[in-house]
Protein backbone atom coordinates (compact mmCIF):
# COMPACT_ATOMS: atom_id res chain seq x y z
CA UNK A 1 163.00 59.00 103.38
CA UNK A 2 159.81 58.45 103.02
CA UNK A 3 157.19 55.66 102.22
CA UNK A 4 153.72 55.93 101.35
CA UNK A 5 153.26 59.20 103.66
CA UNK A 6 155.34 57.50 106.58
CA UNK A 7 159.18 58.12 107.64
CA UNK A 8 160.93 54.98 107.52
CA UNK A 9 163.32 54.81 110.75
CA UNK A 10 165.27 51.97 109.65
CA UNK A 11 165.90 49.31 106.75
CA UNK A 12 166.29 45.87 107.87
CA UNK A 13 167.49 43.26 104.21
CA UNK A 14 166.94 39.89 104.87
CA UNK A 15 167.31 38.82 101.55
CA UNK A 16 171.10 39.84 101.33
CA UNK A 17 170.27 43.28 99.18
CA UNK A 18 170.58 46.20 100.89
CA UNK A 19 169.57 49.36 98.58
CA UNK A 20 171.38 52.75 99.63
CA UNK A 21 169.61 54.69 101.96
CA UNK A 22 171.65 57.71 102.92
CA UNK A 23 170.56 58.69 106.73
CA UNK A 24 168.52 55.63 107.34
CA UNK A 25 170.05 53.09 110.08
CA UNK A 26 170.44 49.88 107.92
CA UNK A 27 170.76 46.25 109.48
CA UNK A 28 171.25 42.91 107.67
CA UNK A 29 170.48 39.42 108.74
CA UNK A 30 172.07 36.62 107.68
CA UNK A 31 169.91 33.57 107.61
CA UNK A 32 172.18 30.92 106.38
CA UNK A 33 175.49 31.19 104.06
CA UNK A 34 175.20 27.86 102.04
CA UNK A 35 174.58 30.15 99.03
CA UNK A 36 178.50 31.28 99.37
CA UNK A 37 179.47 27.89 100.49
CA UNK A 38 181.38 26.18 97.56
CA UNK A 39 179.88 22.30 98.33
CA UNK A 40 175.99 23.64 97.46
CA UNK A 41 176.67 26.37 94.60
CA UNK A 42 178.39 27.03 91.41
CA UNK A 43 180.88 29.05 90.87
CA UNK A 44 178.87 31.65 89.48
CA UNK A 45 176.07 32.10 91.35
CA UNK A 46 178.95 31.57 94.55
CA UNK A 47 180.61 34.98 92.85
CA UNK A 48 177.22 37.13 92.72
CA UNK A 49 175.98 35.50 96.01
CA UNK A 50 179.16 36.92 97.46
CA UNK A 51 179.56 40.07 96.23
CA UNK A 52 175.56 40.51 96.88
CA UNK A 53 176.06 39.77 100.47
CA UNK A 54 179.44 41.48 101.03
CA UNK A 55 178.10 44.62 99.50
CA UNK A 56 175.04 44.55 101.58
CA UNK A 57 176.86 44.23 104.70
CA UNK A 58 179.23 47.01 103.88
CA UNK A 59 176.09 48.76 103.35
CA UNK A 60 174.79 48.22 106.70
CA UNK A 61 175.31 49.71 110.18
CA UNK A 62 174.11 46.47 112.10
CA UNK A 63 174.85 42.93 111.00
CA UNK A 64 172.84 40.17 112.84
CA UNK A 65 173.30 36.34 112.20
CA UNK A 66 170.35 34.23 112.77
CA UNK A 67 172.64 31.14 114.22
CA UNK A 68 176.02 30.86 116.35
CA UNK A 69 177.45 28.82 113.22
CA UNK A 70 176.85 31.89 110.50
CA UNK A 71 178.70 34.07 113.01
CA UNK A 72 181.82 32.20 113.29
CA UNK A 73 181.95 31.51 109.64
């Protein structure tokens, strides 16, 4: 892969997308998960959130939280 005449070595989402890049390590962070937590969303945007992040972490070969509390939950 390539980006404006560079190789990119890795793809790091922090926004909860992660595109496909085949061959590229990929890592996520998770900043916070009230966007999937039920008491702050709606039920919609809970359903895309989710299946944004899920897919985006099945996407990745790294997964780092930014706080103890994200990682548990």
């Amino acid at each position: 892969m390539q980006s404006q005449g560079k190789k990119i070595h890795i793809f790091h989402s922090l926004s909860g997308y992660m595109p496909i890049y085949p061959f590229v390590p990929k890592i996520t962070t998770i900043h916070d998960i009230f966007p999937i937590n039920k008491k702050y969303s709606s039920s919609k945007f809970l359903k895309k959130a989710s299946k944004r992040i899920i897919k985006s972490i099945k996407r990745s070969n790294y997964l780092h939280t930014a706080s103890f509390y994200v990682k548990t939950e």
